[in-house]
Protein backbone atom coordinates (compact mmCIF):
# COMPACT_ATOMS: atom_id res chain seq x y z
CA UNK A 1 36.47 -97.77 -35.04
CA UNK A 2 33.70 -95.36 -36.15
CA UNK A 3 34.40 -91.41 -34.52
CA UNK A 4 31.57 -91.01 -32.15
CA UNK A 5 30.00 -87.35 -32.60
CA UNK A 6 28.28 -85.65 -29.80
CA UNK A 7 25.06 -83.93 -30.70
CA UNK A 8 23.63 -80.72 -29.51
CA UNK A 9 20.26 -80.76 -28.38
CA UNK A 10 19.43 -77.16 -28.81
CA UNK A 11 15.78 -78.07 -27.87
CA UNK A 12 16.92 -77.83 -24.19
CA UNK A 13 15.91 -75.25 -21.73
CA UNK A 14 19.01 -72.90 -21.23
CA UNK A 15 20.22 -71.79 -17.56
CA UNK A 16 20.36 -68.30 -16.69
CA UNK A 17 22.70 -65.96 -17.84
CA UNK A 18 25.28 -65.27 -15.73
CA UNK A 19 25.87 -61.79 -17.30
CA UNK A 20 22.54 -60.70 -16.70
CA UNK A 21 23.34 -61.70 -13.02
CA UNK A 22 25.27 -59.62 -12.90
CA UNK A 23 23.59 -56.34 -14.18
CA UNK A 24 20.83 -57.24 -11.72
CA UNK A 25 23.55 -57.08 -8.69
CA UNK A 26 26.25 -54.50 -9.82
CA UNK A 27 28.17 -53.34 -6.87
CA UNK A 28 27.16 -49.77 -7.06
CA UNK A 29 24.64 -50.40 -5.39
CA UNK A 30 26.50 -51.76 -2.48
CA UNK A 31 29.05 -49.02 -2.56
CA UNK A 32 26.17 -45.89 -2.48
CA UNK A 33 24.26 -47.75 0.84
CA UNK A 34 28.35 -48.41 1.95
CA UNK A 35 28.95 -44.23 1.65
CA UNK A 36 25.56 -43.32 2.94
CA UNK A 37 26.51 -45.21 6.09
CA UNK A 38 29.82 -43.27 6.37
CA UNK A 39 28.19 -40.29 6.17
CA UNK A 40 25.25 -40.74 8.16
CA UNK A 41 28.03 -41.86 11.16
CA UNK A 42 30.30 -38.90 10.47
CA UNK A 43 30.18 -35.38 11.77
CA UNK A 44 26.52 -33.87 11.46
CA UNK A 45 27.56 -30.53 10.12
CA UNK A 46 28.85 -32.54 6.82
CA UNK A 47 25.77 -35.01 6.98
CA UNK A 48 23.47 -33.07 4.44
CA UNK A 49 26.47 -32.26 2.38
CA UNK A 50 27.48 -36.53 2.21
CA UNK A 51 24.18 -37.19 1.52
CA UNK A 52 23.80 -34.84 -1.54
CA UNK A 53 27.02 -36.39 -2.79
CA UNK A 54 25.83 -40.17 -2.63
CA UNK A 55 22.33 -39.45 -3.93
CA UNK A 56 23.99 -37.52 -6.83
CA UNK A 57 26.19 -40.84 -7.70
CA UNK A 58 23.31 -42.61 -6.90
CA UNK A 59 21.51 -40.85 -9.57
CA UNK A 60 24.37 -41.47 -12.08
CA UNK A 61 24.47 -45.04 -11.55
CA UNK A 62 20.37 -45.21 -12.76
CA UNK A 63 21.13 -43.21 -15.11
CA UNK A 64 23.34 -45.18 -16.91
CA UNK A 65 21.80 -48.32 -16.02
CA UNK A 66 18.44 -46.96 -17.50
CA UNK A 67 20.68 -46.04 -21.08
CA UNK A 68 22.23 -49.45 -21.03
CA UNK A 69 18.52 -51.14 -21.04
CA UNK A 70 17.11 -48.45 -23.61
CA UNK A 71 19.79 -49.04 -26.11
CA UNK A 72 19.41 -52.84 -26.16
CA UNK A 73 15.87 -52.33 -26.19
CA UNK A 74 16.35 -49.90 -29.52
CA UNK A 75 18.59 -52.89 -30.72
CA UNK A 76 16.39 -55.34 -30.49
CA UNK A 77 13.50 -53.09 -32.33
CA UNK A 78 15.96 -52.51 -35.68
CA UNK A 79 16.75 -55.90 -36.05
CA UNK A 80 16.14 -56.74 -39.23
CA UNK A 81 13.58 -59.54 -40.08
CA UNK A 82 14.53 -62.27 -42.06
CA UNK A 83 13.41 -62.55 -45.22
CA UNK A 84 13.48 -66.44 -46.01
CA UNK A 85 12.47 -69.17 -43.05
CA UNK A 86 14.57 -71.30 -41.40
CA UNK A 87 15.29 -74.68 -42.90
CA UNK A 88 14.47 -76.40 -39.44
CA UNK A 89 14.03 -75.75 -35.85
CA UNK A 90 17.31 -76.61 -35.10
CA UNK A 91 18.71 -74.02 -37.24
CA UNK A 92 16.28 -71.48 -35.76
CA UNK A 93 17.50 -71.98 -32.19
CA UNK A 94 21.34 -72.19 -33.15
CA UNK A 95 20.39 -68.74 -34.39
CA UNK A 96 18.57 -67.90 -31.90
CA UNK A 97 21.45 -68.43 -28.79
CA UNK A 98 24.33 -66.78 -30.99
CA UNK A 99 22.12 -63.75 -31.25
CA UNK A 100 21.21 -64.19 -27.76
CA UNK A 101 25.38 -64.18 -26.68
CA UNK A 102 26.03 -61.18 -28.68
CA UNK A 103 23.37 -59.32 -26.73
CA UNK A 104 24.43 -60.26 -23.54
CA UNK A 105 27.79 -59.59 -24.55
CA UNK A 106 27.44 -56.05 -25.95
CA UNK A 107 25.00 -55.35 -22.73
CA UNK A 108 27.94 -56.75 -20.57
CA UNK A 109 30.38 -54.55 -21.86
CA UNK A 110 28.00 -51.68 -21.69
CA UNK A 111 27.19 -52.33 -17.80
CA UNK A 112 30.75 -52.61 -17.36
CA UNK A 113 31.66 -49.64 -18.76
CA UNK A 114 28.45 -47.82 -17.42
CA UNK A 115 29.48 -49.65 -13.79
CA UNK A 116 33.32 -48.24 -13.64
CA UNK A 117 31.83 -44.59 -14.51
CA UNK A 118 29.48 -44.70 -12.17
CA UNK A 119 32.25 -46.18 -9.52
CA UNK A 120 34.56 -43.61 -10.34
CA UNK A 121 31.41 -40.82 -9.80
CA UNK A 122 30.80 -42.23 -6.24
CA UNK A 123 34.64 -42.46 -5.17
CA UNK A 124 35.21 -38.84 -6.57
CA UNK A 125 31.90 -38.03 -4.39
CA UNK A 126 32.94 -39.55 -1.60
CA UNK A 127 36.48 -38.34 -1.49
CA UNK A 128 35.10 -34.47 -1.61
CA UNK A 129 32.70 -35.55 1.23
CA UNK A 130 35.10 -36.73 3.23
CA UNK A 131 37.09 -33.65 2.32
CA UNK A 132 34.14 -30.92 3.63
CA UNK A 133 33.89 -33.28 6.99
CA UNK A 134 37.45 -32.97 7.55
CA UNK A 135 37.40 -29.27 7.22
CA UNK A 136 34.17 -28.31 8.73
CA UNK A 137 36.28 -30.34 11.77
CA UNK A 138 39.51 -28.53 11.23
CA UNK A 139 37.76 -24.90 10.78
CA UNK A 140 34.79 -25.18 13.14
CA UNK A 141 36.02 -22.18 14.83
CA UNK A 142 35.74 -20.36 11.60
CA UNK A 143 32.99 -21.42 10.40
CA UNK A 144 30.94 -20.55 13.81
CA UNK A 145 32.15 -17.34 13.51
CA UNK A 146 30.73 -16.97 9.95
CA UNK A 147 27.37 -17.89 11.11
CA UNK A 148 27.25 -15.55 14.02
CA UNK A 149 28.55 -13.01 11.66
CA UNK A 150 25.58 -13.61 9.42
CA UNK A 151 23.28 -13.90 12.33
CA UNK A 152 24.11 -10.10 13.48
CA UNK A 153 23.66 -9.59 9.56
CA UNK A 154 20.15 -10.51 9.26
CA UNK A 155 19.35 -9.21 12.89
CA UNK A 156 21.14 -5.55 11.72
CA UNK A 157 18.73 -6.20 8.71
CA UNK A 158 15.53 -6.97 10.34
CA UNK A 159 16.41 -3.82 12.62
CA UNK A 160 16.69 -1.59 9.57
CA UNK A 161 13.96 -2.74 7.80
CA UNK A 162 11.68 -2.62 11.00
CA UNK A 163 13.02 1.54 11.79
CA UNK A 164 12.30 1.86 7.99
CA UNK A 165 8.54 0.15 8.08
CA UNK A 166 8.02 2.44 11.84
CA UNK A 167 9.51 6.23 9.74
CA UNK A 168 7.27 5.34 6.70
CA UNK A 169 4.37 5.03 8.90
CA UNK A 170 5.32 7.83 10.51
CA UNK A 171 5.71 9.74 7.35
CA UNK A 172 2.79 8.91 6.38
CA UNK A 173 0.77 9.81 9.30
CA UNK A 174 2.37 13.20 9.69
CA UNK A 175 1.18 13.06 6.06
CA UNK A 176 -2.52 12.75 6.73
CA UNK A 177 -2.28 14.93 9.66
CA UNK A 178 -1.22 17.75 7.38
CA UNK A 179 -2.73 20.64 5.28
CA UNK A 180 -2.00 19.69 1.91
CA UNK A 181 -2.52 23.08 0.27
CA UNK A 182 0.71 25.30 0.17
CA UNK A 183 0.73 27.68 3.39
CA UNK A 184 0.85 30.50 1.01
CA UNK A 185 -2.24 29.53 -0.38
CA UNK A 186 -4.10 28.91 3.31
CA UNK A 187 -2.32 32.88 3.74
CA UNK A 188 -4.35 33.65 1.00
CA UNK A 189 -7.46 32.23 1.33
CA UNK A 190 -7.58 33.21 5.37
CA UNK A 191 -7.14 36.63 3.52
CA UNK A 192 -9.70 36.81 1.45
CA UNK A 193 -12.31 35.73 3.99
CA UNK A 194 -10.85 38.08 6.49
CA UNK A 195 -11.35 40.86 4.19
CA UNK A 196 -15.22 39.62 3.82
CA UNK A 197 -15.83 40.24 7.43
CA UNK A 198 -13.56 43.73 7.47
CA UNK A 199 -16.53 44.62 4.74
CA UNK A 200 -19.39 43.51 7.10
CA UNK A 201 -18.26 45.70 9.63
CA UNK A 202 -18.03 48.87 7.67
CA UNK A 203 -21.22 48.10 6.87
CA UNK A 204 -23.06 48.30 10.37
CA UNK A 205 -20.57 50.94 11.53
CA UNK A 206 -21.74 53.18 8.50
CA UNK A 207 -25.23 51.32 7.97
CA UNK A 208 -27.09 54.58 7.03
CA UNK A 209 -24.47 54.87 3.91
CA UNK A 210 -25.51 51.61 2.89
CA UNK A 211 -29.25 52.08 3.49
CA UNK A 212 -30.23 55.54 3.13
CA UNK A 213 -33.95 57.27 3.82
CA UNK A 214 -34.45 56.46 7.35
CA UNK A 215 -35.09 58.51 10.29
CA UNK A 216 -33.30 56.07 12.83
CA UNK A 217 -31.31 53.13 12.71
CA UNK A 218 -30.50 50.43 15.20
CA UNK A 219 -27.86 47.85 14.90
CA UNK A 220 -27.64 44.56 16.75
CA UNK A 221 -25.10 42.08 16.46
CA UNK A 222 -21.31 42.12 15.90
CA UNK A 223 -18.97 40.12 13.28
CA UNK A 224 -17.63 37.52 15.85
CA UNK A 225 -14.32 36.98 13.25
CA UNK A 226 -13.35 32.80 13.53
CA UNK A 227 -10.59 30.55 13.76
CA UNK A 228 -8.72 30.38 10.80
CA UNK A 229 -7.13 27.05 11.60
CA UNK A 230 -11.14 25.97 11.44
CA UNK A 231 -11.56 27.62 7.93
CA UNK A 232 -8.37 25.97 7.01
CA UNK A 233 -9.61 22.25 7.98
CA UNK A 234 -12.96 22.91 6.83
CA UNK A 235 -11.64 23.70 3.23
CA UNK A 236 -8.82 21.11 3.36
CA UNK A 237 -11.29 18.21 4.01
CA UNK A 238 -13.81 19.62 1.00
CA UNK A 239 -10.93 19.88 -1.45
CA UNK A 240 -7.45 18.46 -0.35
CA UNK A 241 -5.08 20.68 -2.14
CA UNK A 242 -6.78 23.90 -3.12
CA UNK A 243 -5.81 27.68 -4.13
CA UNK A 244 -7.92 30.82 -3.01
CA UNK A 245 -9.64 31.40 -6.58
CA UNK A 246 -10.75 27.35 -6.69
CA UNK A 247 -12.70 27.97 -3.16
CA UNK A 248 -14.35 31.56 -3.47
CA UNK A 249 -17.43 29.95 -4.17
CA UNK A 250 -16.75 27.92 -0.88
CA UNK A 251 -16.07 30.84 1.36
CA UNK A 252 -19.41 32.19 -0.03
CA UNK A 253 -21.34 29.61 0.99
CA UNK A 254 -19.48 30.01 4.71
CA UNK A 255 -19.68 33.27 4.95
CA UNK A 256 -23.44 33.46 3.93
CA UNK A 257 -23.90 30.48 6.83
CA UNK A 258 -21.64 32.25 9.45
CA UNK A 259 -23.29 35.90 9.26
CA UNK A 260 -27.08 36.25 8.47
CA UNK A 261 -28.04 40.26 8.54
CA UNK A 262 -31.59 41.55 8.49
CA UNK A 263 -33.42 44.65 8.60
CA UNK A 264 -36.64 45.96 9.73
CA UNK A 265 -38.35 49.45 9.32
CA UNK A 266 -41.15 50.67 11.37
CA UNK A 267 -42.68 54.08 11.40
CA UNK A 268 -44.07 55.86 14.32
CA UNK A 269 -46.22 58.84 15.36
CA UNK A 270 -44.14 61.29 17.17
CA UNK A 271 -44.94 64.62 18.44
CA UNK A 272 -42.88 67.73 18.40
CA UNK A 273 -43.93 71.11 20.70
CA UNK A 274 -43.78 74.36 17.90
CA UNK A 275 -44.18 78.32 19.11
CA UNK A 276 -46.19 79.82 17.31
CA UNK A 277 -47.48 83.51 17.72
CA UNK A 278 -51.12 84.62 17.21
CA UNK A 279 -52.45 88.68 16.92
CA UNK A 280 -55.51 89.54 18.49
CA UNK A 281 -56.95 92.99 18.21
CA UNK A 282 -57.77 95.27 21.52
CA UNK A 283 -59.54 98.30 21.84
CA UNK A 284 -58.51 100.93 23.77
CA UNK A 285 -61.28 102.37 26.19
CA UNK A 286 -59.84 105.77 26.01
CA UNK A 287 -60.13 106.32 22.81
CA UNK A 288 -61.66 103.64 21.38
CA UNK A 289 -58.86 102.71 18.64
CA UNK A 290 -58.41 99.28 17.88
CA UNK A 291 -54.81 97.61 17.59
CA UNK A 292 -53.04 94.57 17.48
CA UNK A 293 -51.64 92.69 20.57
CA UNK A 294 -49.45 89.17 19.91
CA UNK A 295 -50.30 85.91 21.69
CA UNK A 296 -47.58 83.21 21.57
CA UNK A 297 -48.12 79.37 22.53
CA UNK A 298 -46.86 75.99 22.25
CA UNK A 299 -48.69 73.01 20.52
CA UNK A 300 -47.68 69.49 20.24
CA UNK A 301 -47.46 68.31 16.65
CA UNK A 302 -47.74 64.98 15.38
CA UNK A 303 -45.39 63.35 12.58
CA UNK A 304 -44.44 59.75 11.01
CA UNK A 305 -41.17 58.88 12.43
CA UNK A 306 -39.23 55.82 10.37
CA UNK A 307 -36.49 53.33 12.16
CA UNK A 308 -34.63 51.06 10.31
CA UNK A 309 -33.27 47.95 12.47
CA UNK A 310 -30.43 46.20 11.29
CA UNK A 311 -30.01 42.82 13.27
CA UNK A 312 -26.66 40.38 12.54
CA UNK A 313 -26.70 36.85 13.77
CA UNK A 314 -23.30 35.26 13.98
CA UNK A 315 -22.79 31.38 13.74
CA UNK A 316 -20.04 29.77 15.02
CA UNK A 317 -17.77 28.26 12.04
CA UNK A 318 -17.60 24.83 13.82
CA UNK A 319 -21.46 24.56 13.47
CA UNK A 320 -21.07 25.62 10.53
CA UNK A 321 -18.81 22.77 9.44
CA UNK A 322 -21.00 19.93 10.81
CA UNK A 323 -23.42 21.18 8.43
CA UNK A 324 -21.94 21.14 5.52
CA UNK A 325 -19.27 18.20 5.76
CA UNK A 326 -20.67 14.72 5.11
CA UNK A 327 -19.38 11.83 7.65
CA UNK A 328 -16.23 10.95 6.17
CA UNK A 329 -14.82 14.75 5.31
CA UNK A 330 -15.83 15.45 9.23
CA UNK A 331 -13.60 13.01 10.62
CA UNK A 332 -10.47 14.58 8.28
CA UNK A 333 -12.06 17.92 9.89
CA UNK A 334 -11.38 16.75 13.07
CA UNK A 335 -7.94 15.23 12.65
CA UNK A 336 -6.85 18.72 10.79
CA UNK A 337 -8.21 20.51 13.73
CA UNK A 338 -6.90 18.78 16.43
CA UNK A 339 -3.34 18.76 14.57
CA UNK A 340 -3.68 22.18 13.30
CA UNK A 341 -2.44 20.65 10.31
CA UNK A 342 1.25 20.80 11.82
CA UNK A 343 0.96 24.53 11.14
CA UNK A 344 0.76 25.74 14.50
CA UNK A 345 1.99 28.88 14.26
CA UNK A 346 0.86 29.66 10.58
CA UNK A 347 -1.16 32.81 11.20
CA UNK A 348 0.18 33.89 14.46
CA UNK A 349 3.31 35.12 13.06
C-alpha cells in the first residue's frame, strides 16, 4: 500500500502570531495602572512620591519596549539580499515563514527579557513607595515638626530680609539727606566766606582809607552776615562733594550777589564866616595928624564842599539761591536745608 504524504500548502494565509500577542499585551502595563491605584488610595502625603515611582517604571517599560522594536527594525534593514532567485514560489514562502519564526523568536526573547526588567523596576518602585507611606505614617509627628521648623525658617528669613530692605533704605535716605563734602571742608569754606564779609566791614568802618580825597563821607547799609547751613546747601547741590579751593569762584559769584556797594560824590557850595581886620586913617582935629585906626568884621565865604556816599545793599542768601540753582539742584537745596545736612550742630560748636 502506497505511503500517503501530506503536502504543505504554503500558499495559505497564516494566523496571527501568538508572540506578537503578546508584546502587544505585556503585563506591565497592567501592573503600572495596578500600583498607580495603590498609590492614588494610600496616604496623600506619599501620593506624589508613588506616583513619581510608577511613572518612572512606567518610563522604563517604553523604554525598553521602544529598543526591542528598533533593533528588529535595524535587523530587518541588514539583511542581506539574495543574490540568486528562488527556484519557485514555494521555496520563497518556506523561506519566507522560517525567517519569519526566527524574528518572532529573537523579538520574544527580547520582550521577555525587556518585560522581567521592567517588572523587577516597578516591584523595586513599588516596594520603596510603600516604604515612604509607611514612614511618613509612622513619623508624622516628626515630619510636622520639620515643616513648622522650616516654616519659622523662611518666616525668620523674610523678617531679615524685610529689616535689611527697610535699613538700606534708610541708609540711603540719610544718605541723600546728607552733606557729602567732609565737615572739615564745609569748616573751611564757611571760613573763607566769613572772612569776605569781615573785609567788607573794615571797609565801610574805615571807608575814607579805602577812598581817599573827599570832604565827607556817608555810609548806608550794613553786612547782614548769612546762614552758613544755607551756603553749605547751596554749594552742596552745585557740586556734591567739593573742597574750599574747587568753589572760590562760587563764593565769588555769591558774595558779589549777596552785597552790592556803591558810591556817590556830590559837591556843594558852603560858606564859612572869616575876621578879617581893615585900617582906616583918621585925622586928628587938634593937630591935624593923620593915623591909622583898625576896623575888624566878619564875611561869609563861599567854598566847594565834596561828599562821598557809600551805599551797601544786602541780599538775603536764600534769594540768592533761587537765582542761581536750576529746578532740580533747588529741590536738593531744600532737602539739605531742611535736614541741615544731619550736621546740626556743625558751626555752633
Amino acid at each position: 500500500m502506497a505511503e500517503t504524504r501530506s503536502r504543505l500548502h504554503f500558499d495559505e494565509t497564516r494566523p496571527p502570531s501568538k508572540l506578537m500577542h503578546v508584546i502587544s499585551e505585556t503585563p506591565l502595563d497592567v501592573l503600572a495602572v495596578q500600583l498607580h491605584r495603590e498609590a492614588t488610595e494610600s496616604d496623600n502625603s506619599a501620593a506624589e512620591a508613588a506616583d513619581a515611582g510608577i511613572t518612572a517604571a512606567d518610563m522604563t517599560f517604553r523604554a525598553a519596549r521602544h529598543a526591542s522594536y528598533h533593533r528588529k527594525l535595524k535587523a530587518r534593514r541588514n539583511f542581506p539580499a539574495q543574490t540568486e532567485q528562488p527556484k519557485s514560489a514555494k521555496l520563497q514562502q518556506k523561506t519566507t515563514i522560517k525567517k519569519d519564526y526566527a524574528d518572532a523568536k529573537r523579538t520574544s526573547g527580547n520582550t521577555a527579557n525587556a518585560s522581567e526588567i521592567a517588572s523587577r523596576a516597578a516591584k523595586s518602585v513599588g516596594e520603596k513607595v510603600r516604604r515612604t507611606v509607611e514612614y511618613v505614617q509612622k513619623n508624622s509627628h516628626v515630619i510636622l515638626i520639620v515643616l513648622a521648623l522650616g516654616a519659622l525658617l523662611l518666616m525668620f528669613m523674610s523678617v531679615i530680609s524685610s529689616c535689611s530692605m527697610l535699613f538700606s533704605g534708610a541708609l540711603g535716605s540719610i544718605g541723600s539727606t546728607s552733606y557729602p563734602s567732609a565737615a572739615e571742608s564745609i569748616l573751611q569754606t564757611e571760613a573763607l566766606y566769613c572772612r569776605m564779609e569781615d573785609d567788607l566791614r573794615a571797609q565801610l568802618d574805615h571807608v575814607s582809607q579805602y577812598m581817599p580825597g573827599y570832604d565827607e563821607y556817608h555810609v548806608i547799609g550794613a553786612v547782614s552776615g548769612h546762614d552758613p547751613h544755607v551756603l553749605a546747601a547751596i554749594l552742596s547741590s552745585l557740586h556734591g562733594d567739593y573742597a574750599p579751593d574747587e568753589v572760590s569762584s562760587d563764593l565769588s559769584v555769591l558774595f558779589s550777589e549777596q552785597y552790592t556797594l556803591k558810591s556817590a560824590v556830590r559837591r556843594v557850595t558852603r560858606y564859612r564866616t572869616e575876621t578879617r581886620t581893615e585900617y582906616r586913617e583918621f585925622q586928628n582935629p587938634a593937630n591935624g595928624s593923620i593915623y591909622l585906626v583898625p576896623y575888624t568884621y566878619q564875611v561869609r565865604v563861599p567854598y566847594s564842599h565834596s561828599i562821598c556816599t557809600v551805599t551797601l545793599t544786602c541780599t538775603p542768601m536764600e534769594d540768592v539761591a533761587e537765582d542761581l540753582l536750576t529746578e532740580a539742584q533747588m529741590k536738593l537745596y531744600e532737602t539739605y536745608l531742611e535736614t541741615k545736612g544731619n550736621y546740626h550742630d556743625l558751626f555752633f560748636k
